[in-house]
C-alpha atoms as a PDB file:
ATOM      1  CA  UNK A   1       0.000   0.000   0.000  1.00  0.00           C
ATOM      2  CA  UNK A   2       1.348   3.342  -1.051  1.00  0.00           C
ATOM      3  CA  UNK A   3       1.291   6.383   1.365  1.00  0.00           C
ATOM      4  CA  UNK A   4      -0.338   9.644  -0.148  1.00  0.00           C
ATOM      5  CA  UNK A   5       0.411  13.223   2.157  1.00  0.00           C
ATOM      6  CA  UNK A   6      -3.265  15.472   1.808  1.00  0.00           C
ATOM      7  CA  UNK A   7      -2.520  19.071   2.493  1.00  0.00           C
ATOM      8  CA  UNK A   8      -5.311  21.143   3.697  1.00  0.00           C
ATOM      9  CA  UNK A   9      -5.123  24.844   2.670  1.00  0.00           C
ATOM     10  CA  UNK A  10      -4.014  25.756   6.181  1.00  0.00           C
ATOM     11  CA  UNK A  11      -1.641  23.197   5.915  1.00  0.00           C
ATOM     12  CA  UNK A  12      -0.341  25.004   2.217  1.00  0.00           C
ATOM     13  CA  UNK A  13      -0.513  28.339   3.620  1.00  0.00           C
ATOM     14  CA  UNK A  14       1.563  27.880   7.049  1.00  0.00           C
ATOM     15  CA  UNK A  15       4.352  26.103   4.987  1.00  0.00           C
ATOM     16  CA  UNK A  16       4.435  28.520   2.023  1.00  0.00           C
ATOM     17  CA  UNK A  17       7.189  31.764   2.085  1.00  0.00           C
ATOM     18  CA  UNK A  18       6.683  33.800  -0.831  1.00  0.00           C
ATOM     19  CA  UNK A  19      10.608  33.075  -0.803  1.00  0.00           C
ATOM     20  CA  UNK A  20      10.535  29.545  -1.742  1.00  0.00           C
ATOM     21  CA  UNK A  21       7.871  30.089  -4.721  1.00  0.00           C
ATOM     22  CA  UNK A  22       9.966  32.697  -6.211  1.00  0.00           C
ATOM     23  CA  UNK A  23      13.010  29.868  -6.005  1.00  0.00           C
ATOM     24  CA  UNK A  24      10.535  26.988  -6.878  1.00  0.00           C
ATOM     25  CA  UNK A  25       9.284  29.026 -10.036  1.00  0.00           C
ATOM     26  CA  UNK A  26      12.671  30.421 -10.706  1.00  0.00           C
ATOM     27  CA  UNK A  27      13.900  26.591 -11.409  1.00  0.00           C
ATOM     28  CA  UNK A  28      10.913  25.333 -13.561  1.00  0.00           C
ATOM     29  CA  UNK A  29      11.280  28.199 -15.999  1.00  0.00           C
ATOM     30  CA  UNK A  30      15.167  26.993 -16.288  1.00  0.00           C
ATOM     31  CA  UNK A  31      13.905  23.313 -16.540  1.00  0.00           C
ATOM     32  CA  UNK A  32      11.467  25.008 -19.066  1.00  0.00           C
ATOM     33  CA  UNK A  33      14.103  26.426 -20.902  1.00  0.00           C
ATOM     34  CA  UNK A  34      16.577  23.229 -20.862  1.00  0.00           C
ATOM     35  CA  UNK A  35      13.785  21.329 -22.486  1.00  0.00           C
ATOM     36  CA  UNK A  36      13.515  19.251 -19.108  1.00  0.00           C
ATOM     37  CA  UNK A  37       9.560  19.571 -18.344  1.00  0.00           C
ATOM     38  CA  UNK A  38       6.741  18.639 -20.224  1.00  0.00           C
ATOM     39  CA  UNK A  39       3.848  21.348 -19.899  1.00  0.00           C
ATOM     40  CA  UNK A  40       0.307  21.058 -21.170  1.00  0.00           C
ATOM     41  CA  UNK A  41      -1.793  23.883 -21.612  1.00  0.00           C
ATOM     42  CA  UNK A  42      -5.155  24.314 -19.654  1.00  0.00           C
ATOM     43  CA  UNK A  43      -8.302  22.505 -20.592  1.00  0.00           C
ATOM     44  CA  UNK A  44     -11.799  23.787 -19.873  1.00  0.00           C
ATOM     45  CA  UNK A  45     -14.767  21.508 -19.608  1.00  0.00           C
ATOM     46  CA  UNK A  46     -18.101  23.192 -19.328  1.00  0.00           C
ATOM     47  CA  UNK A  47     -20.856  21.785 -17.802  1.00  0.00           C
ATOM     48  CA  UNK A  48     -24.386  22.848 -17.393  1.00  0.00           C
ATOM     49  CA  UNK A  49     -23.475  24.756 -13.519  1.00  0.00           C
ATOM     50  CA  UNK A  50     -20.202  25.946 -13.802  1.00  0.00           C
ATOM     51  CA  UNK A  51     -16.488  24.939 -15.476  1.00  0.00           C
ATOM     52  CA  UNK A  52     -14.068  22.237 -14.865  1.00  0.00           C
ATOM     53  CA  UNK A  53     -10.536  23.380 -15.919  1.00  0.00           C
ATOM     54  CA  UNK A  54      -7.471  20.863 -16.213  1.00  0.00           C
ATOM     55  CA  UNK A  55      -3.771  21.787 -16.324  1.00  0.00           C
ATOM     56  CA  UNK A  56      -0.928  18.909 -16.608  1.00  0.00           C
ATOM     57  CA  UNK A  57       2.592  18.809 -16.214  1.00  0.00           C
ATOM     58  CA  UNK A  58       5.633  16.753 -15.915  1.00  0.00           C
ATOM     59  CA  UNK A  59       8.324  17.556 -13.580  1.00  0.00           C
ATOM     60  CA  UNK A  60      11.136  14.911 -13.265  1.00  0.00           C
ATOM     61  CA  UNK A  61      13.651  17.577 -12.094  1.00  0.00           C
ATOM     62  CA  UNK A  62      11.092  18.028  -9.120  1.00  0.00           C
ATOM     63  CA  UNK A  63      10.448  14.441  -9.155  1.00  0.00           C
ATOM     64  CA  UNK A  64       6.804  14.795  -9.889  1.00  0.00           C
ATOM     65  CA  UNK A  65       4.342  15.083 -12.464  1.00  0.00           C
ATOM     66  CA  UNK A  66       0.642  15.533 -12.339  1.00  0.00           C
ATOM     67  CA  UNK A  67      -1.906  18.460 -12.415  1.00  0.00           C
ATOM     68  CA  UNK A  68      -3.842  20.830 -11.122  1.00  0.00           C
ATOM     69  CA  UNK A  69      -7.797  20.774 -11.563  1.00  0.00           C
ATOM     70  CA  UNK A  70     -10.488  23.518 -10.396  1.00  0.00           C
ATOM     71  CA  UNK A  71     -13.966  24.180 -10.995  1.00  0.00           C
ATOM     72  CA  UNK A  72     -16.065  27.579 -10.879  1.00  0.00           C
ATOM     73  CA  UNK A  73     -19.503  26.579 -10.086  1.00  0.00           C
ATOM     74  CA  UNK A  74     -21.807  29.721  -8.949  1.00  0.00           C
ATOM     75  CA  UNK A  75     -18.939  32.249  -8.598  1.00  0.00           C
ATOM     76  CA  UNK A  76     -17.008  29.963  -6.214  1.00  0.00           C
ATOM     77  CA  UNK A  77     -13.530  28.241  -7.167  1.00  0.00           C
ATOM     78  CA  UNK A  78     -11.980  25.324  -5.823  1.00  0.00           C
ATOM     79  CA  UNK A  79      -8.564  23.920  -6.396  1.00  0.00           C
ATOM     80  CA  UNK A  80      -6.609  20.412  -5.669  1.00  0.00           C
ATOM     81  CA  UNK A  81      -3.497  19.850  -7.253  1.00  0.00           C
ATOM     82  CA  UNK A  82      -2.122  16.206  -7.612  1.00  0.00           C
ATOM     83  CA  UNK A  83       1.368  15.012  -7.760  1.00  0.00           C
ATOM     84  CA  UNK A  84       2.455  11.684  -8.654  1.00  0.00           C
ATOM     85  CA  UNK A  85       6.462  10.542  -8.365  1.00  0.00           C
ATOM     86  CA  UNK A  86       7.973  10.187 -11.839  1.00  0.00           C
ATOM     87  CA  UNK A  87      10.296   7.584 -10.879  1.00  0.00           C
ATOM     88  CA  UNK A  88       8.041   4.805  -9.356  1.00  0.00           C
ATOM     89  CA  UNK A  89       4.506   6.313 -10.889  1.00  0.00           C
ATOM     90  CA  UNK A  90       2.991   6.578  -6.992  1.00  0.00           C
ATOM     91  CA  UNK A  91       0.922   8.819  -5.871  1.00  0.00           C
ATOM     92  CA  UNK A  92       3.057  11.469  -3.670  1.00  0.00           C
ATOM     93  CA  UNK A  93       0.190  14.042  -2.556  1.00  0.00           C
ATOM     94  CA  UNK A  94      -3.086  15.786  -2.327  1.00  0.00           C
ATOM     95  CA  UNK A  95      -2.929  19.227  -2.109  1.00  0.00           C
ATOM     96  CA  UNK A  96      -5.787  21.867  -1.870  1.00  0.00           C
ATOM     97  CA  UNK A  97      -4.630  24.425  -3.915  1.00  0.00           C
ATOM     98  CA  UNK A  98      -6.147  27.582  -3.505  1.00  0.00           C
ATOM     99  CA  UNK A  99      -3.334  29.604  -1.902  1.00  0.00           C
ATOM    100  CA  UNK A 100      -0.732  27.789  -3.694  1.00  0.00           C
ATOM    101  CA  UNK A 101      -2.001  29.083  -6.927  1.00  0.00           C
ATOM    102  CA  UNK A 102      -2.439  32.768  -5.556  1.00  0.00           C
ATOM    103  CA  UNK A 103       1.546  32.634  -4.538  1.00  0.00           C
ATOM    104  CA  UNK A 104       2.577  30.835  -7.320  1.00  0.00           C
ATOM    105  CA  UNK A 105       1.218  33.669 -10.096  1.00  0.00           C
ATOM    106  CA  UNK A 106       2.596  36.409  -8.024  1.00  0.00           C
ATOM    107  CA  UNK A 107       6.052  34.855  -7.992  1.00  0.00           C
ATOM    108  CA  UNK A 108       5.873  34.198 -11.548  1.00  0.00           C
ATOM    109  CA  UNK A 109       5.691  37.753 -12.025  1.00  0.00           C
ATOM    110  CA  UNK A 110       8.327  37.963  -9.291  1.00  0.00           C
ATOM    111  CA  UNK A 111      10.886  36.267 -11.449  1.00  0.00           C
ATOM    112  CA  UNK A 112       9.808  38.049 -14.404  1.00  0.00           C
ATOM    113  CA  UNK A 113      10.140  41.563 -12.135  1.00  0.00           C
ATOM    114  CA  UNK A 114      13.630  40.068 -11.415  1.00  0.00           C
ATOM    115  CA  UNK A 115      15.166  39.463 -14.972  1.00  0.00           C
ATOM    116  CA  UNK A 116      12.942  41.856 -16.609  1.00  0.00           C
ATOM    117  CA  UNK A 117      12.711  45.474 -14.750  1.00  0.00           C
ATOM    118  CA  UNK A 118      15.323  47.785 -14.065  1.00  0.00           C
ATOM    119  CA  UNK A 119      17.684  47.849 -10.734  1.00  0.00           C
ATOM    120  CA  UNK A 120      16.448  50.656 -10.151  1.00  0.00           C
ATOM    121  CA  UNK A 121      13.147  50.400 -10.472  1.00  0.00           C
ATOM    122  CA  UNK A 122      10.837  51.207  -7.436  1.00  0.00           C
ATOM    123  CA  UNK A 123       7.880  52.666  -8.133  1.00  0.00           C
ATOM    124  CA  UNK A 124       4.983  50.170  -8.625  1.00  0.00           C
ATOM    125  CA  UNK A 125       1.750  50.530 -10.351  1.00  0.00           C
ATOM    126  CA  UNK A 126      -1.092  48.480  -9.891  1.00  0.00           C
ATOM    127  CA  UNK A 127      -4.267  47.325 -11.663  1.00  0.00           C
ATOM    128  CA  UNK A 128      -6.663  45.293  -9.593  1.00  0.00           C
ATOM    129  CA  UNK A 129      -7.064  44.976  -5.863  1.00  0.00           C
ATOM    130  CA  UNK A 130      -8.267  41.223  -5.421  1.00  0.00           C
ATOM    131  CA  UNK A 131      -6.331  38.578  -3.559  1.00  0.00           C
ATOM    132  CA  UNK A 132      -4.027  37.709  -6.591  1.00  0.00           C
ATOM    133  CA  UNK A 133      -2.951  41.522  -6.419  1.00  0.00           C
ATOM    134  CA  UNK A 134      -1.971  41.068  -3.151  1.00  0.00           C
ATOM    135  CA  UNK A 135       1.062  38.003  -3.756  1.00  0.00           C
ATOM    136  CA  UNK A 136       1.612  40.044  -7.142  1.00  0.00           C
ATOM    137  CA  UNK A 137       2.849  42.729  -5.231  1.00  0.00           C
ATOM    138  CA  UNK A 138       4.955  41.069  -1.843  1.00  0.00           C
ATOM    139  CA  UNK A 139       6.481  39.045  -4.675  1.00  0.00           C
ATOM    140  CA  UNK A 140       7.825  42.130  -6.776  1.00  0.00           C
ATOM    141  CA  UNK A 141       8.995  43.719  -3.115  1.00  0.00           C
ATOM    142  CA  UNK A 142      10.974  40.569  -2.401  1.00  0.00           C
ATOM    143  CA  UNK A 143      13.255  41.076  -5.702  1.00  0.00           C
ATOM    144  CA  UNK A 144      12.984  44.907  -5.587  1.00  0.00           C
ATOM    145  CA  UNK A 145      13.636  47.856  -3.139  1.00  0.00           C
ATOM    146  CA  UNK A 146       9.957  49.245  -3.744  1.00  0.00           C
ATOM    147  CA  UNK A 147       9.861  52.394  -2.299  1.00  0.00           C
ATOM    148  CA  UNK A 148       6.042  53.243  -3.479  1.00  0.00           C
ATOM    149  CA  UNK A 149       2.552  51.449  -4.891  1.00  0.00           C
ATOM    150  CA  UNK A 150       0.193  52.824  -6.702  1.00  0.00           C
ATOM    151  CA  UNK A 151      -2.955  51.462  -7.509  1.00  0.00           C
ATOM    152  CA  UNK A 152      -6.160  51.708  -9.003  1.00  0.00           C
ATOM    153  CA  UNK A 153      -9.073  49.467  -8.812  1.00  0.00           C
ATOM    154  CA  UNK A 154     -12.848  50.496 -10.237  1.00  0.00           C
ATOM    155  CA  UNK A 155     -14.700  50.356  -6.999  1.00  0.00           C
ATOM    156  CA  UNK A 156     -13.441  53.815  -4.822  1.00  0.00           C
ATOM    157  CA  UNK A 157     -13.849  52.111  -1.441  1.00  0.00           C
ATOM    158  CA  UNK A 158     -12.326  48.903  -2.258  1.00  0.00           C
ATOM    159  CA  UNK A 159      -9.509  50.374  -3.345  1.00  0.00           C
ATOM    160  CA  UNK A 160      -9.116  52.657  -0.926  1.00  0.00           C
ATOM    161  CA  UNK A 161      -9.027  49.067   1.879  1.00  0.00           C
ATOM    162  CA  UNK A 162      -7.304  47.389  -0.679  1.00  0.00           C
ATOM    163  CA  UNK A 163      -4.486  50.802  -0.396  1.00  0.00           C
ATOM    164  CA  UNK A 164      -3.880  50.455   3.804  1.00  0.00           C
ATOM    165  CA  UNK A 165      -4.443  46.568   3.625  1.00  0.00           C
ATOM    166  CA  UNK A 166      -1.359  46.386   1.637  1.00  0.00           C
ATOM    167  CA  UNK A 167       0.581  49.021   3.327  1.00  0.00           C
ATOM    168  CA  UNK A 168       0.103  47.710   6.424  1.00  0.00           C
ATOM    169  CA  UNK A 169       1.158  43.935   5.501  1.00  0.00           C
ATOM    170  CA  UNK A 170       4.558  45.494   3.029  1.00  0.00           C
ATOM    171  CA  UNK A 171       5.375  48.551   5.089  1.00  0.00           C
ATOM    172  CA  UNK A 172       6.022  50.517   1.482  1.00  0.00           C
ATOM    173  CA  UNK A 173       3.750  53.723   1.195  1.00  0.00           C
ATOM    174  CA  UNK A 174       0.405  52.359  -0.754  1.00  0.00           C
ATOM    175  CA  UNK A 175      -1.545  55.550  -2.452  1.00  0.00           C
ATOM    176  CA  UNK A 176      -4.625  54.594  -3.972  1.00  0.00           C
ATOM    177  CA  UNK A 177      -4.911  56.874  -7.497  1.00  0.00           C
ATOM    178  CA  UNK A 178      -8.578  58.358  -8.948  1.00  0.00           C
ATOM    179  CA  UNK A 179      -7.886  57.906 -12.629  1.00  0.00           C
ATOM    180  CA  UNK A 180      -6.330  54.817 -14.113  1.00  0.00           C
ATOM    181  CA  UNK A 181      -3.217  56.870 -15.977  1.00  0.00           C
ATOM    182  CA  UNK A 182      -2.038  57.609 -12.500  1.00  0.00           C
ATOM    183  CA  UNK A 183      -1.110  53.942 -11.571  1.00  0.00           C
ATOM    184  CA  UNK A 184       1.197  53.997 -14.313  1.00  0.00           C
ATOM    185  CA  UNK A 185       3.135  57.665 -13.588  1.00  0.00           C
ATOM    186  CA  UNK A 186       6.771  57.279 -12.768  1.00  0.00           C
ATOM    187  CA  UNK A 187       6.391  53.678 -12.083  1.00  0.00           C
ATOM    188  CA  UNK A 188       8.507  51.507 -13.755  1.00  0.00           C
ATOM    189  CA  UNK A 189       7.051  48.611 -12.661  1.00  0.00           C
ATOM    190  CA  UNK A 190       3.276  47.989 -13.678  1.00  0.00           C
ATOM    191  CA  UNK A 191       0.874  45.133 -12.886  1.00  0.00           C
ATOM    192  CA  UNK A 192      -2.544  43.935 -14.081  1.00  0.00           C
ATOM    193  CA  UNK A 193      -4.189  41.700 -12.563  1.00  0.00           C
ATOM    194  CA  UNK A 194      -8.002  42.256 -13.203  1.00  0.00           C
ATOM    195  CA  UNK A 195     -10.962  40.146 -14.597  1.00  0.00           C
ATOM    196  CA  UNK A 196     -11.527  43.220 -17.358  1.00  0.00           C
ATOM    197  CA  UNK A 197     -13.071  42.040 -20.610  1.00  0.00           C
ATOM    198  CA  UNK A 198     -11.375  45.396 -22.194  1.00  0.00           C
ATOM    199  CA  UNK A 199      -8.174  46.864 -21.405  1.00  0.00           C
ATOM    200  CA  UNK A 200      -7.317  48.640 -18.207  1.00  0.00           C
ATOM    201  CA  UNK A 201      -4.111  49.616 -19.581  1.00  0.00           C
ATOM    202  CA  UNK A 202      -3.366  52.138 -22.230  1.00  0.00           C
ATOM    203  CA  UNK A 203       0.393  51.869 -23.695  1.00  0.00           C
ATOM    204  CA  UNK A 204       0.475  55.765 -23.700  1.00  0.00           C
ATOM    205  CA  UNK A 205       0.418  55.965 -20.076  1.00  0.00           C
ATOM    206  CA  UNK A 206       4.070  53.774 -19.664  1.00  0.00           C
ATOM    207  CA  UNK A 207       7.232  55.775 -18.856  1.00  0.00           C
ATOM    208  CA  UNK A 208      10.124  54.446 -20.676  1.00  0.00           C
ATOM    209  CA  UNK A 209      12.015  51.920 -19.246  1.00  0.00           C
ATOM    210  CA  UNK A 210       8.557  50.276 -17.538  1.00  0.00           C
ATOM    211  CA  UNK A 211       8.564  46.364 -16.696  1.00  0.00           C
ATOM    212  CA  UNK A 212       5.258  45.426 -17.316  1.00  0.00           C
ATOM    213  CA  UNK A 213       3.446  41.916 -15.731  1.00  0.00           C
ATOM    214  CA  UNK A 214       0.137  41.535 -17.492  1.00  0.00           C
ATOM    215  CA  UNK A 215      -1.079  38.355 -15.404  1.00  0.00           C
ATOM    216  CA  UNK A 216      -5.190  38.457 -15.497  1.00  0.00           C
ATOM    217  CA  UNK A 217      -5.983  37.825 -19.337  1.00  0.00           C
ATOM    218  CA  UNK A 218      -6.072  33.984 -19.595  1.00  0.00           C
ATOM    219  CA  UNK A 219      -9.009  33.828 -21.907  1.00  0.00           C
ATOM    220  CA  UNK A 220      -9.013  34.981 -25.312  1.00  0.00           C
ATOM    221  CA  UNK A 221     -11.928  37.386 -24.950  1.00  0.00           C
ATOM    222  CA  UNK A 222     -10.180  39.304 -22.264  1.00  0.00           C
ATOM    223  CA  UNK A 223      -7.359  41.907 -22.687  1.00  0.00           C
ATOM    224  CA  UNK A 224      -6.125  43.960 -19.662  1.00  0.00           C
ATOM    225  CA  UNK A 225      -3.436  45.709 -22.201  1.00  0.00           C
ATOM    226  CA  UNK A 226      -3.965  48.321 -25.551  1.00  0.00           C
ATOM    227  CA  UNK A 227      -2.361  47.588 -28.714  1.00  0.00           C
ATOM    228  CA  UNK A 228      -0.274  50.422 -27.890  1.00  0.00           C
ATOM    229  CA  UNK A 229       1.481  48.650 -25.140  1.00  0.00           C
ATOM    230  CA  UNK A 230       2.763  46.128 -27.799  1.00  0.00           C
ATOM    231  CA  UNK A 231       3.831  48.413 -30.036  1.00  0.00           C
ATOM    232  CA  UNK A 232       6.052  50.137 -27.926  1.00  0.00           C
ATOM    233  CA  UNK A 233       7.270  46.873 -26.001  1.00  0.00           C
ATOM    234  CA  UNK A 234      10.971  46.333 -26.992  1.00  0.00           C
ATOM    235  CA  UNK A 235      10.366  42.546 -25.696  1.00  0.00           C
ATOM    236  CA  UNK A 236       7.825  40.488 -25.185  1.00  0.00           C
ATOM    237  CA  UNK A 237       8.077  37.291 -23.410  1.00  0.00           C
ATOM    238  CA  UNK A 238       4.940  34.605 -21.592  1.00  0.00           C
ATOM    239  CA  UNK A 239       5.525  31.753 -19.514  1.00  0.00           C
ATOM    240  CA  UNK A 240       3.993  29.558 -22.016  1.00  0.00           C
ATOM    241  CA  UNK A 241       3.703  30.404 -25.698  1.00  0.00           C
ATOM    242  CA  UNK A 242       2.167  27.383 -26.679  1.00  0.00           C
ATOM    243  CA  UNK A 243      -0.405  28.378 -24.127  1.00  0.00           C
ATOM    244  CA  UNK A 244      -0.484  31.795 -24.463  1.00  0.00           C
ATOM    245  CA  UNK A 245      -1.924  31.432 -28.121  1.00  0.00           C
ATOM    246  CA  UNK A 246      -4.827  29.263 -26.966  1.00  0.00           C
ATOM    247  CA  UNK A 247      -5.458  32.194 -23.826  1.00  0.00           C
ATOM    248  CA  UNK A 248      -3.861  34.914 -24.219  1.00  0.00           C
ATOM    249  CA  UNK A 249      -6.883  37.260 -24.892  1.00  0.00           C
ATOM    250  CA  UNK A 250      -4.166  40.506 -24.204  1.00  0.00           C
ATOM    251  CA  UNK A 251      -2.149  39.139 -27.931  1.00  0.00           C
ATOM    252  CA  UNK A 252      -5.107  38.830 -29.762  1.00  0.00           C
ATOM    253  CA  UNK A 253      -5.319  42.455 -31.614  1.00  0.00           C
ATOM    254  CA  UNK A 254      -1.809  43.063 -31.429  1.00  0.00           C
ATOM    255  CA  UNK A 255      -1.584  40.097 -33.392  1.00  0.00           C
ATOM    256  CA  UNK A 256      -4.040  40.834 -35.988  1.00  0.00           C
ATOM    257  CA  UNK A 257      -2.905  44.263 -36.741  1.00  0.00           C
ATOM    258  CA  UNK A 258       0.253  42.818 -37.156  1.00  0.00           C
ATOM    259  CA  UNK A 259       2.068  44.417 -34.343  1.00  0.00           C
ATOM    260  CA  UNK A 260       3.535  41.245 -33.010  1.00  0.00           C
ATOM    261  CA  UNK A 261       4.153  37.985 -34.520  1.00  0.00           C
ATOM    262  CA  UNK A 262       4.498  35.008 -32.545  1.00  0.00           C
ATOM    263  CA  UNK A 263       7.454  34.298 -33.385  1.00  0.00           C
ATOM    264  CA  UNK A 264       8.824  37.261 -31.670  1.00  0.00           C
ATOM    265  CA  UNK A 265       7.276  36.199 -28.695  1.00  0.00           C
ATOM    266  CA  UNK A 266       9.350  34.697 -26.344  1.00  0.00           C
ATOM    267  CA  UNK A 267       9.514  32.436 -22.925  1.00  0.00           C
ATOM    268  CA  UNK A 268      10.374  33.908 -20.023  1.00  0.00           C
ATOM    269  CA  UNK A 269      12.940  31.002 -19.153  1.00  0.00           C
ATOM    270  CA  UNK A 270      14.513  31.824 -22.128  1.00  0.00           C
ATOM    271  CA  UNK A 271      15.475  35.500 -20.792  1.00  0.00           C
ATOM    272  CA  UNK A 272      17.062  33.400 -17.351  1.00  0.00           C
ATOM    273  CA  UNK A 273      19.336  30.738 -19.024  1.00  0.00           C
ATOM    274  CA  UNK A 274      20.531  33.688 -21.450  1.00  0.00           C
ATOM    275  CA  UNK A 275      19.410  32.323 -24.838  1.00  0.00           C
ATOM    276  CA  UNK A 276      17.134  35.042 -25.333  1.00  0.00           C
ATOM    277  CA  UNK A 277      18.414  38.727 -24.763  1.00  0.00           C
ATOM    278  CA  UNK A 278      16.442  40.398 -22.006  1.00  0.00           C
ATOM    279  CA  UNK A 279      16.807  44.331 -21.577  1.00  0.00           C
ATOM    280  CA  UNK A 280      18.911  45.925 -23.536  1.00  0.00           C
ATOM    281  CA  UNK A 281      18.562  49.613 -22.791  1.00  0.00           C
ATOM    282  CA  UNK A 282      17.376  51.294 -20.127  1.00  0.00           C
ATOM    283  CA  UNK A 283      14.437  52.763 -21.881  1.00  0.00           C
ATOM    284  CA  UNK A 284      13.278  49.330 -23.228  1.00  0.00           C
ATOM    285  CA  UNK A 285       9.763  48.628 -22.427  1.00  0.00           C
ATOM    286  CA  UNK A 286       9.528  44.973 -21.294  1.00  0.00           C
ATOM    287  CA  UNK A 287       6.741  42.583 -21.307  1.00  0.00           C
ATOM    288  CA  UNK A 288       5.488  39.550 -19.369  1.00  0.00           C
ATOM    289  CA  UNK A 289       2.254  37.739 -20.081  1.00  0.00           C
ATOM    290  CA  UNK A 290       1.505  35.139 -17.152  1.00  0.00           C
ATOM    291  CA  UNK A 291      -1.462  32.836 -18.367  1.00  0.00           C
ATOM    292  CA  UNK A 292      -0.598  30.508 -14.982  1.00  0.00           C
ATOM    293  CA  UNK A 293       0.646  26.998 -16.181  1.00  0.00           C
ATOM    294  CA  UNK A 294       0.774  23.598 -14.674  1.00  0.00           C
ATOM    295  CA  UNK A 295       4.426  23.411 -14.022  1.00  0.00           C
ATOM    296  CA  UNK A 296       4.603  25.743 -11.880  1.00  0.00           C
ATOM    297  CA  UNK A 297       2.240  24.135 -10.126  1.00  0.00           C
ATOM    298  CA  UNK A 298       3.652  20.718  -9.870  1.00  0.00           C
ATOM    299  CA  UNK A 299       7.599  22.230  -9.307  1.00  0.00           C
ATOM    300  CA  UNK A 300       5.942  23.941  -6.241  1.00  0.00           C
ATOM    301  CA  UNK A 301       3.646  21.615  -4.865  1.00  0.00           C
ATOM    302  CA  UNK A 302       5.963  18.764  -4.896  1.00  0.00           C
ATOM    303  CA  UNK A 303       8.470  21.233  -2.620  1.00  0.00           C
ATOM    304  CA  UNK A 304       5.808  21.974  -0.512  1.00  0.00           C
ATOM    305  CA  UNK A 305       5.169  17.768  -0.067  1.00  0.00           C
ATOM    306  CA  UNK A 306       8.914  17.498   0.545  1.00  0.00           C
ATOM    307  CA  UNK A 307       8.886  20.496   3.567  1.00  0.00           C
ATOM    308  CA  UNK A 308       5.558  18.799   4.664  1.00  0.00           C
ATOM    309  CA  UNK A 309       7.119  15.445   5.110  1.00  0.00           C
ATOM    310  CA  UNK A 310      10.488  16.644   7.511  1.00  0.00           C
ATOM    311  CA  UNK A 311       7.873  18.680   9.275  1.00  0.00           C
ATOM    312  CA  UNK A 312       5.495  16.063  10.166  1.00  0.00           C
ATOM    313  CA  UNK A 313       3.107  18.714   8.307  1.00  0.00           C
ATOM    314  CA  UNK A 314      -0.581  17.273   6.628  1.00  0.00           C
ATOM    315  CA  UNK A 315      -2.097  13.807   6.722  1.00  0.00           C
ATOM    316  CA  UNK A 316      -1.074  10.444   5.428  1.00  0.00           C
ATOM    317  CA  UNK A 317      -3.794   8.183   4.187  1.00  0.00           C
ATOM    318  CA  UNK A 318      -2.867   4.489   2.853  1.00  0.00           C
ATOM    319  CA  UNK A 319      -3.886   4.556  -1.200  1.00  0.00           C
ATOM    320  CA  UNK A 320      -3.680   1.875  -3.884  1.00  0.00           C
ATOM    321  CA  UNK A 321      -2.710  -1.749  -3.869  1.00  0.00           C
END
């Protein structure tokens, strides 16, 4: 009988620094890049109350492979991600995967923030104030010496909480801007992170030299970012660019118009093992477009299973013959 470790979301959350994703997601985009993982884009399954979505990956570097699955049924999402061992084919773990998925994306965008922006960037601007905001920004303040955030959400109030909330948890000044433009003034770091259908960002509001981290367009009839962002983006790069042309709702027009081609569109791992060129000037607009994929997932969670194991940390059940 095999032994399988479920971790509850408590469980997840008490054993997961920001630190180790950023060094978890940091190695699968170099696996990534070395040809060493095997990544699947997402698959949605409707059904008549709601969506099942399915995201595999192999890891053997992590010594894991398996997925994550979630469904959105009535406005509420729930997330399990599980890992099976790539040597012996076992089942390893169970783990709910809410907050592992919320720390995950921001520390993709923490790498990206890391290769990507300027050393001397320190000015953040922010659009969205949900929960994914929240890792989005302690991730960039882990690889940067942020010395302000600014951010703009739709709803006043909620952005305004959303403002001391973060201040509070970062200790960097949070102001919380009227108009949209202002997010992006003298920052030279700018996130989106929204569920907008049309984009939040115009490309005539960046200051040269901006790092941008588009992370909430995963569908392709959503776009957080203008045209005009792509056209003046010296480099574009995704985590996935197999998946990002089956989701990537932000590359649809620049595409069409002809802006971008996919073939200049690039992987972020390929900007950390040096086979792509990352910034080259310090005016250079760069680009990151998360879409979320499975191996970051799998790289992560099967650390997590190895910390929850020397810390006595989750439940073993007995599982299979």
């Amino acid at each position: 009988m095999g032994r399988v470790r479920l971790l509850t979301e408590s469980d997840v959350t008490r054993l997961l620094p920001m630190s180790l994703a950023l060094e978890a997601v940091e190695s699968v985009f170099r696996w990534q890049a070395a040809g060493r993982t095997v990544n699947r884009p997402r698959v949605r399954l409707r059904a008549p109350g709601g969506l099942l979505q399915v995201m595999p990956a192999s890891v053997p570097e992590a010594g894991a492979m398996g997925l994550k699955a979630y469904t959105v049924v009535k406005g509420r999402a729930r997330f399990v991600v599980l890992l099976f061992g790539t040597e012996t084919g076992e089942i390893l773990g169970i783990l709910e995967a809410d907050r592992l998925g919320q720390v995950r994306t921001g520390a993709a965008s923490g790498v990206a923030t890391k290769y990507l922006a300027r050393a001397d960037a320190d000015v953040i601007g922010c659009y969205g104030t949900g929960h994914q905001a929240e890792t989005q920004l302690e991730a960039i303040c882990l690889v940067r010496k942020v010395r302000r955030i600014q951010v703009y959400g739709r709803d006043p109030e909620r952005r305004r909480r959303f403002a001391k909330a973060t201040e509070e948890r970062l200790h960097v000044p949070v102001v919380a801007v009227e108009r949209p433009e202002d997010a992006a003034r003298d920052a030279l770091i700018v996130v989106t992170i929204t569920s907008s259908k049309t984009p939040v960002l115009s490309g005539a509001w960046l200051e040269p030299g901006t790092h941008i981290n588009a992370a909430g367009s995963n569908a392709l009839d959503r776009a957080e970012l203008d045209v005009e962002a792509f056209r003046r983006a010296a480099l574009v790069v995704a985590d996935s660019r197999e998946q990002a042309q089956m989701e990537c709702g932000d590359l649809v027009e620049p595409v069409r118009q002809g802006v971008i081609a996919w073939d200049q569109v690039g992987e972020l791992g390929e900007v950390i093992v040096g086979t792509r060129p990352g910034r080259e000037s310090p005016e250079a607009i760069t680009l990151f477009e998360s879409q979320g994929v499975a191996m970051e997932d799998v790289a992560l969670g099967a650390r997590l299973l190895e910390i929850a194991r020397a810390q006595s940390v989750g439940r073993e059940i007995e599982f299979g013959a």
